[in-house]
PDB file of N, CA and C in Angstrom:
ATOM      1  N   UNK A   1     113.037  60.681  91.745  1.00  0.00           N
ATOM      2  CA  UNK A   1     112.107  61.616  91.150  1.00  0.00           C
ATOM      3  C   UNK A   1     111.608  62.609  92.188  1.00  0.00           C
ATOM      4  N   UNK A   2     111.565  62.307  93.363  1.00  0.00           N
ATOM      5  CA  UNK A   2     110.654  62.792  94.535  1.00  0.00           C
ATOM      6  C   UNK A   2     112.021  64.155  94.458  1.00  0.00           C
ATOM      7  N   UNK A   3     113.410  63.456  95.093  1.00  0.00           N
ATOM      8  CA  UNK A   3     113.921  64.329  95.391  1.00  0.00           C
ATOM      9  C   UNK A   3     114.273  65.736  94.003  1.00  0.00           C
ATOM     10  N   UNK A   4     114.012  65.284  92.779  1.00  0.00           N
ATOM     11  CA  UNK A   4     114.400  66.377  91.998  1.00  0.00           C
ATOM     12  C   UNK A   4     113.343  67.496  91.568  1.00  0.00           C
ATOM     13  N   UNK A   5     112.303  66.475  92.306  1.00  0.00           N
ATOM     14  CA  UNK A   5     110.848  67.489  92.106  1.00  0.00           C
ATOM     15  C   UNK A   5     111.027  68.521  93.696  1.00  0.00           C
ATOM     16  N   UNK A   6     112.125  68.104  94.922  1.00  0.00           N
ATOM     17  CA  UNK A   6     111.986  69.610  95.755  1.00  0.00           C
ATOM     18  C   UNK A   6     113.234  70.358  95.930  1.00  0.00           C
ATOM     19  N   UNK A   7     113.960  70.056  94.514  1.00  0.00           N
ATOM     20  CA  UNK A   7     114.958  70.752  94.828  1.00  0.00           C
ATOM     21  C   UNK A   7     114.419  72.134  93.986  1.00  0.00           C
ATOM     22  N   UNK A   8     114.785  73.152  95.113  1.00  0.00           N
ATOM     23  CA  UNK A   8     114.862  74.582  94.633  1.00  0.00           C
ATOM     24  C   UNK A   8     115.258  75.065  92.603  1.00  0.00           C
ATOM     25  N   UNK A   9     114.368  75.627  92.473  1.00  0.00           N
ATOM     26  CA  UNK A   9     114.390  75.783  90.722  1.00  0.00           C
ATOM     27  C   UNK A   9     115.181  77.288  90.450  1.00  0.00           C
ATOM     28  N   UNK A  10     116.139  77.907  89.238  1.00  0.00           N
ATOM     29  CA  UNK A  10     116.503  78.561  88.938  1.00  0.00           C
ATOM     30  C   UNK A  10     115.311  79.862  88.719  1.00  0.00           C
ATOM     31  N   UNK A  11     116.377  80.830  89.410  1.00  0.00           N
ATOM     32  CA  UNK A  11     115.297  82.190  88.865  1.00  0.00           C
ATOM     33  C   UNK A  11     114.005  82.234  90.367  1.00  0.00           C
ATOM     34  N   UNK A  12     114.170  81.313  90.972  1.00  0.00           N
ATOM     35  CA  UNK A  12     113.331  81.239  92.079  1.00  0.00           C
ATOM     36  C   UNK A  12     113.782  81.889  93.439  1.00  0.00           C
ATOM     37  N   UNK A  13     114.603  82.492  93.700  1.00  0.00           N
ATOM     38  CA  UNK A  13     115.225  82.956  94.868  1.00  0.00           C
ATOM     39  C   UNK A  13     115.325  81.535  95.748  1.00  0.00           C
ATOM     40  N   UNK A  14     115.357  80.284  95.308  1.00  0.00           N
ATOM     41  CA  UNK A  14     115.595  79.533  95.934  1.00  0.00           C
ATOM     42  C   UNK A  14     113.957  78.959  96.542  1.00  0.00           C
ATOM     43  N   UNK A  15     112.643  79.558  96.324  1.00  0.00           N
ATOM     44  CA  UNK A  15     111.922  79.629  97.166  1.00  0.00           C
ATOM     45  C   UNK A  15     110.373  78.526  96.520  1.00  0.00           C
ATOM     46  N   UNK A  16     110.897  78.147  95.457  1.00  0.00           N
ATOM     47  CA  UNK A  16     110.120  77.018  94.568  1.00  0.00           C
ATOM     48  C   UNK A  16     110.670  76.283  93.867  1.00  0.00           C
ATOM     49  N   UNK A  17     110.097  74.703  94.274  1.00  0.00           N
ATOM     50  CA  UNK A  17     110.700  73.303  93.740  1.00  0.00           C
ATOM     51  C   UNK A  17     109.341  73.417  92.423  1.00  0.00           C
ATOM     52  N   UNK A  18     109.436  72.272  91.828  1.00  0.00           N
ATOM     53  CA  UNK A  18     107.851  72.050  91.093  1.00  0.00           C
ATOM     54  C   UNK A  18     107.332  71.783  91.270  1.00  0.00           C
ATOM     55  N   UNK A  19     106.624  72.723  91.247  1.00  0.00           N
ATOM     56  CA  UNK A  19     105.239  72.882  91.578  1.00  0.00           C
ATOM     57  C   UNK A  19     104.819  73.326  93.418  1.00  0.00           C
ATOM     58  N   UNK A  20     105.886  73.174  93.751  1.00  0.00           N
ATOM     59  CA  UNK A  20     105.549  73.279  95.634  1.00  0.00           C
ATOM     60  C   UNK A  20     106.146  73.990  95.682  1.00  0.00           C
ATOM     61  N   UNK A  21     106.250  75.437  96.608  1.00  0.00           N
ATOM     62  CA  UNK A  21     106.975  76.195  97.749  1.00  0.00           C
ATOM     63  C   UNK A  21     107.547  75.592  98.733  1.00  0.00           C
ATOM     64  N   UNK A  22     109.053  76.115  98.858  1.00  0.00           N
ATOM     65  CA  UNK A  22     109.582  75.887  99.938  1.00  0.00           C
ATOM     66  C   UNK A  22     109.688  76.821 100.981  1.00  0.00           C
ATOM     67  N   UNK A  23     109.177  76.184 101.985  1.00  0.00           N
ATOM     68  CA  UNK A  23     108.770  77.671 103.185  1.00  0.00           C
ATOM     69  C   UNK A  23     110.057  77.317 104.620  1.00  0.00           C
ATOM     70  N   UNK A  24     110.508  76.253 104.179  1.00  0.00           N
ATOM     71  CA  UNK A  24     112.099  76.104 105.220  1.00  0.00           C
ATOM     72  C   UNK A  24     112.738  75.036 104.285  1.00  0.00           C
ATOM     73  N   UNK A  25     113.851  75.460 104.490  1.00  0.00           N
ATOM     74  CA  UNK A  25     115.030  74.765 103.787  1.00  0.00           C
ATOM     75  C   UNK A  25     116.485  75.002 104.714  1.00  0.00           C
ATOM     76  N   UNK A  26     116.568  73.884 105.094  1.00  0.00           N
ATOM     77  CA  UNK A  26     117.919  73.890 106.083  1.00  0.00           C
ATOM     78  C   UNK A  26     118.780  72.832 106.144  1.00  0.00           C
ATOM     79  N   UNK A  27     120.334  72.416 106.570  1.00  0.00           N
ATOM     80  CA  UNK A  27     120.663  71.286 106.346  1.00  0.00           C
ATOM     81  C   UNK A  27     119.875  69.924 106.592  1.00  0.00           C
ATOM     82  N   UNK A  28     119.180  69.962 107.547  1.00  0.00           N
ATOM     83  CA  UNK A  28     118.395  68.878 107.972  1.00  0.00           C
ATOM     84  C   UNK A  28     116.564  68.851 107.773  1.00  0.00           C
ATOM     85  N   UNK A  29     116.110  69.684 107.247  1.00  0.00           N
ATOM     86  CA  UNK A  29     114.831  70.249 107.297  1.00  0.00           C
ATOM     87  C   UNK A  29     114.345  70.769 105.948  1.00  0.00           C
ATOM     88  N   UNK A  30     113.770  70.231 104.892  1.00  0.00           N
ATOM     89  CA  UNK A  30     113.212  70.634 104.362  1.00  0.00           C
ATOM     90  C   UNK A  30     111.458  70.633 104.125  1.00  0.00           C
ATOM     91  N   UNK A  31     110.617  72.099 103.922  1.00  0.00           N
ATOM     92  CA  UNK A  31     109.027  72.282 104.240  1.00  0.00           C
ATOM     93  C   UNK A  31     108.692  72.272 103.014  1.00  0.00           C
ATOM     94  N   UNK A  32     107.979  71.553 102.683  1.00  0.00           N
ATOM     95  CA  UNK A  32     107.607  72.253 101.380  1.00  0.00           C
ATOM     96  C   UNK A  32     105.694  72.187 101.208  1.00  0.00           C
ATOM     97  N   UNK A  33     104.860  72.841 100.270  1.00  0.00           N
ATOM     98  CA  UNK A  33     103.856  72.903 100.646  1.00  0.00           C
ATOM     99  C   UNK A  33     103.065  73.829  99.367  1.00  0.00           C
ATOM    100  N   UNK A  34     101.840  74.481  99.219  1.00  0.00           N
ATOM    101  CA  UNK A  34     101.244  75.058  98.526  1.00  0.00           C
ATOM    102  C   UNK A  34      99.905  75.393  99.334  1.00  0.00           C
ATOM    103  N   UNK A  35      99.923  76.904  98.854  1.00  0.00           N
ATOM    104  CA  UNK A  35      98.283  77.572  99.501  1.00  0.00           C
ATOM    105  C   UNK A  35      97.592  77.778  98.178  1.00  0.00           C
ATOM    106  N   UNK A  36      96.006  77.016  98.371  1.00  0.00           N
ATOM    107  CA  UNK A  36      94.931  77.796  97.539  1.00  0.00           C
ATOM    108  C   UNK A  36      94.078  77.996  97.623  1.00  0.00           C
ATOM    109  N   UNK A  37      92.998  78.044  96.994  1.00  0.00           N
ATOM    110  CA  UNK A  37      91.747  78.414  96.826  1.00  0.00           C
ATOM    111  C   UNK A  37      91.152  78.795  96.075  1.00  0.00           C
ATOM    112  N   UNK A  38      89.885  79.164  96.534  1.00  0.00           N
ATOM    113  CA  UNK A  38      89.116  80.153  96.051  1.00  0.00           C
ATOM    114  C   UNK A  38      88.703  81.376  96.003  1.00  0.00           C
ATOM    115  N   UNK A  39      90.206  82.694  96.231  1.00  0.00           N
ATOM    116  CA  UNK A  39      89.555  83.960  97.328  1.00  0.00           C
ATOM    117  C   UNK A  39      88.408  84.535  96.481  1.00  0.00           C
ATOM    118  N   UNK A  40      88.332  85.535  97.491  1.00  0.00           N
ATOM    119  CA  UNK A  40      88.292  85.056  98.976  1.00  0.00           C
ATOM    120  C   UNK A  40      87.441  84.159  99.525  1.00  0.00           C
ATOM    121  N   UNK A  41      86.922  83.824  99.384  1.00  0.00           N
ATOM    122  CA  UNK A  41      85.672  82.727  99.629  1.00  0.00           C
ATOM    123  C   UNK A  41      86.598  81.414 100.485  1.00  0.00           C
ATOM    124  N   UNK A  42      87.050  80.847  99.993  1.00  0.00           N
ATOM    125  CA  UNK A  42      87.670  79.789 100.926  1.00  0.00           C
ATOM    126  C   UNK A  42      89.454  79.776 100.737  1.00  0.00           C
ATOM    127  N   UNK A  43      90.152  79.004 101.616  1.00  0.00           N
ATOM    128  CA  UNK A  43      91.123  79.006 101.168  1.00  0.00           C
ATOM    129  C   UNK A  43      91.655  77.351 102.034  1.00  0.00           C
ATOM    130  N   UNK A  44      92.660  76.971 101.250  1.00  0.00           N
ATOM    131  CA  UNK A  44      93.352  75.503 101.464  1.00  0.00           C
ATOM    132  C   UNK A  44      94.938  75.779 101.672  1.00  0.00           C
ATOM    133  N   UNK A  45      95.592  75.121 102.111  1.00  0.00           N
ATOM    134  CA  UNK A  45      97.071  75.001 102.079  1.00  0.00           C
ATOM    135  C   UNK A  45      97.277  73.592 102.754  1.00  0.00           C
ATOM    136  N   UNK A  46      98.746  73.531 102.396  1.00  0.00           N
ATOM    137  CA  UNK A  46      99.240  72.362 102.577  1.00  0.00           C
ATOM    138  C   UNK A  46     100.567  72.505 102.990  1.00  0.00           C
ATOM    139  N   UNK A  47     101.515  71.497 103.915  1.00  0.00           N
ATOM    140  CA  UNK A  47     102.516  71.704 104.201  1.00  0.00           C
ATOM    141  C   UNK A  47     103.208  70.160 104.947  1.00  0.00           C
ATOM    142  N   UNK A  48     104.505  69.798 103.952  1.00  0.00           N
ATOM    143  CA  UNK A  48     104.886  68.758 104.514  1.00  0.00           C
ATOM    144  C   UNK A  48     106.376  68.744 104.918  1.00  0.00           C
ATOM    145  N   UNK A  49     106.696  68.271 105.742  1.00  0.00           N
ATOM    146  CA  UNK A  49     108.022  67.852 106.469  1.00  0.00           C
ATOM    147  C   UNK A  49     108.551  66.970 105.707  1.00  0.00           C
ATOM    148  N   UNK A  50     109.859  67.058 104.613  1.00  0.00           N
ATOM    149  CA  UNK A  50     110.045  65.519 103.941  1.00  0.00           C
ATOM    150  C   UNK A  50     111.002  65.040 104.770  1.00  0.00           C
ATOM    151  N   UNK A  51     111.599  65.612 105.574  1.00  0.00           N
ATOM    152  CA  UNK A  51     112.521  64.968 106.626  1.00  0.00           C
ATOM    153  C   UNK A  51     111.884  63.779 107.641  1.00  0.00           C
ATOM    154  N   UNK A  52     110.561  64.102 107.891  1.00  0.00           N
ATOM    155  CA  UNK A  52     109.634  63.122 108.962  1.00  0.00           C
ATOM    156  C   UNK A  52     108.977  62.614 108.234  1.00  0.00           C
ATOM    157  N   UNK A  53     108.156  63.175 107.667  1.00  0.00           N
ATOM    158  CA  UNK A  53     106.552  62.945 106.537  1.00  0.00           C
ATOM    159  C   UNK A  53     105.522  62.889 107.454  1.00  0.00           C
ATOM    160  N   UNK A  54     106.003  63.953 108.317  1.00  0.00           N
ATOM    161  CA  UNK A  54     104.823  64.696 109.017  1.00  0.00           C
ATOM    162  C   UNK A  54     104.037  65.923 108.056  1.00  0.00           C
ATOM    163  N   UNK A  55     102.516  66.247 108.345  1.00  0.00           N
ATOM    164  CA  UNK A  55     102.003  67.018 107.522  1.00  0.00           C
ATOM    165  C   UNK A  55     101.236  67.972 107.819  1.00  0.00           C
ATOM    166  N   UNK A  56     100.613  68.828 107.502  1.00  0.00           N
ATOM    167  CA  UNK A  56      99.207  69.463 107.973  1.00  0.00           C
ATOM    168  C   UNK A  56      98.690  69.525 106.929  1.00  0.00           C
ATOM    169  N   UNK A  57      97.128  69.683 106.142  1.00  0.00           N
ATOM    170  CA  UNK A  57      96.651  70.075 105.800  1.00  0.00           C
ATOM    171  C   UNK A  57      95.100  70.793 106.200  1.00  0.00           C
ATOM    172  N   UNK A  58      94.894  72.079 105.765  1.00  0.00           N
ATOM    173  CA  UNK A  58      94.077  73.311 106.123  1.00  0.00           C
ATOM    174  C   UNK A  58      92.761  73.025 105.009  1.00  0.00           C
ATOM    175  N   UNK A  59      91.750  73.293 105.222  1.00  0.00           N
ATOM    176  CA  UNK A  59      90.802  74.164 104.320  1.00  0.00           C
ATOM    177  C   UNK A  59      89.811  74.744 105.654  1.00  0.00           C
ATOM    178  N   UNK A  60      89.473  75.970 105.151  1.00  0.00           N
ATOM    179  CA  UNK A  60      88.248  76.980 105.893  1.00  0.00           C
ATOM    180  C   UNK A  60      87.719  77.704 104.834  1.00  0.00           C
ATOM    181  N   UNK A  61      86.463  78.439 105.305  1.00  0.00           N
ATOM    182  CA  UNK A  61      86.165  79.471 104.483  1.00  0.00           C
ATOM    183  C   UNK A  61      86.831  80.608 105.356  1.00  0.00           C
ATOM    184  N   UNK A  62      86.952  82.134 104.740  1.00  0.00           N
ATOM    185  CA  UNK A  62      87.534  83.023 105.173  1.00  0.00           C
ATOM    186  C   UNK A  62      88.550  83.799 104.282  1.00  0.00           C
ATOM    187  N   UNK A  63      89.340  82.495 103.625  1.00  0.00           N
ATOM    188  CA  UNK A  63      90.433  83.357 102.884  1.00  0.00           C
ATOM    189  C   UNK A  63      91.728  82.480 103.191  1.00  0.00           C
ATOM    190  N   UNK A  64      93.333  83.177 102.804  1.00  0.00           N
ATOM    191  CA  UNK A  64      94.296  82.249 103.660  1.00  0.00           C
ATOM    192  C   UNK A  64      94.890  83.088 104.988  1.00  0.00           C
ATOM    193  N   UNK A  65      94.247  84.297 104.692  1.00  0.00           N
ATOM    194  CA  UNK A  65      94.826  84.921 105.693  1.00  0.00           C
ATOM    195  C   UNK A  65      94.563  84.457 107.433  1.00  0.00           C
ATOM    196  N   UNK A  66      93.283  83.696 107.213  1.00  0.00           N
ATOM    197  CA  UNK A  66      92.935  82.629 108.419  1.00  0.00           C
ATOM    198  C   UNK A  66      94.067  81.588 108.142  1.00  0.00           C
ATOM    199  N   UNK A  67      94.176  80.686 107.571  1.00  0.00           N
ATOM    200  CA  UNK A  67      94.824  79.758 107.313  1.00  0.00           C
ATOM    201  C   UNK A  67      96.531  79.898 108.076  1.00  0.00           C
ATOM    202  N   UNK A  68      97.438  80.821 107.670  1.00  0.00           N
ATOM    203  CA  UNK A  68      98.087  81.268 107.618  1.00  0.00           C
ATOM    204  C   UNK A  68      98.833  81.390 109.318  1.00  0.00           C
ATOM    205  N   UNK A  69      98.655  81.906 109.808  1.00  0.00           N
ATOM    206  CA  UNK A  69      99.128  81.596 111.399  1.00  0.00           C
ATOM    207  C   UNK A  69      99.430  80.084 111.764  1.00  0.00           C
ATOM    208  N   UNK A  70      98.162  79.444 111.187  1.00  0.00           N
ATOM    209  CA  UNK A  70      98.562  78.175 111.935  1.00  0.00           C
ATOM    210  C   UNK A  70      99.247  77.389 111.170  1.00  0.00           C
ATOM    211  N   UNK A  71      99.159  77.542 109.895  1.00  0.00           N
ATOM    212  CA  UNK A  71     100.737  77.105 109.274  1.00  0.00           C
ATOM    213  C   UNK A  71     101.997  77.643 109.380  1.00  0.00           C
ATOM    214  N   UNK A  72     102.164  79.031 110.166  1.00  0.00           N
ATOM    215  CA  UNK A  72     103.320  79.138 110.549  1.00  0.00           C
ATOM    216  C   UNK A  72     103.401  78.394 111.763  1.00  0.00           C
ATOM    217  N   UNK A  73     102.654  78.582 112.712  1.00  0.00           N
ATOM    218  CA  UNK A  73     102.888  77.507 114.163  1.00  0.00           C
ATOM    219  C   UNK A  73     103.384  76.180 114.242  1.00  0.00           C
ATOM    220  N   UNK A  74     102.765  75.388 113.031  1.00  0.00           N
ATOM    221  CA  UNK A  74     103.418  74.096 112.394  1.00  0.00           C
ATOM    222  C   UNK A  74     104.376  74.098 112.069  1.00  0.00           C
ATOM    223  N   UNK A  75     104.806  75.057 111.053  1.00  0.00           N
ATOM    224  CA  UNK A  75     106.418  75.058 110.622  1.00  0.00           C
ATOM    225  C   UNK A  75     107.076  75.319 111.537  1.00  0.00           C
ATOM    226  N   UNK A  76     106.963  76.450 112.234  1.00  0.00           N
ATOM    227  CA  UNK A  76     108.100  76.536 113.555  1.00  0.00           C
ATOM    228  C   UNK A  76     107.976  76.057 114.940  1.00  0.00           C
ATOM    229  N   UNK A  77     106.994  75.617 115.129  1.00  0.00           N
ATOM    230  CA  UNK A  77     107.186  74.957 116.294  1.00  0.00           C
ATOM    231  C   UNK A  77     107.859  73.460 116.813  1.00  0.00           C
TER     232      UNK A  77
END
């Protein structure tokens, strides 16, 4: 079930499973994750490694545009 809920969905450019975004997808690496909130007032995201089941999760006030850097630093670093 897990795996058919992150496989990439039709009509998606490849770039959403259900309900989650995929923000890397590679032979060995798949990210998947979701940003929300409340803008601007606060914002949350989430982001998991299903290859490790390593994770981050974010909330601040600000927006996601705070958020946002340091979930790229996670994903690519």
């Amino acid at each position: 079930t897990i795996q058919l809920m992150l496989q990439p969905q039709p009509a998606t450019a490849s770039s959403w499973a259900l309900g989650h975004e995929i923000y890397l997808d590679t032979a060995s690496t798949t990210i998947v994750g979701h940003g929300g909130g409340a803008f601007p007032r606060t914002g949350a995201s989430f982001r998991v490694n299903t290859s490790t089941g390593n994770a981050i999760a974010i909330m601040m006030t600000g927006g996601t545009e705070m958020i946002d850097p340091y979930m790229n630093a996670w994903i690519y670093w």
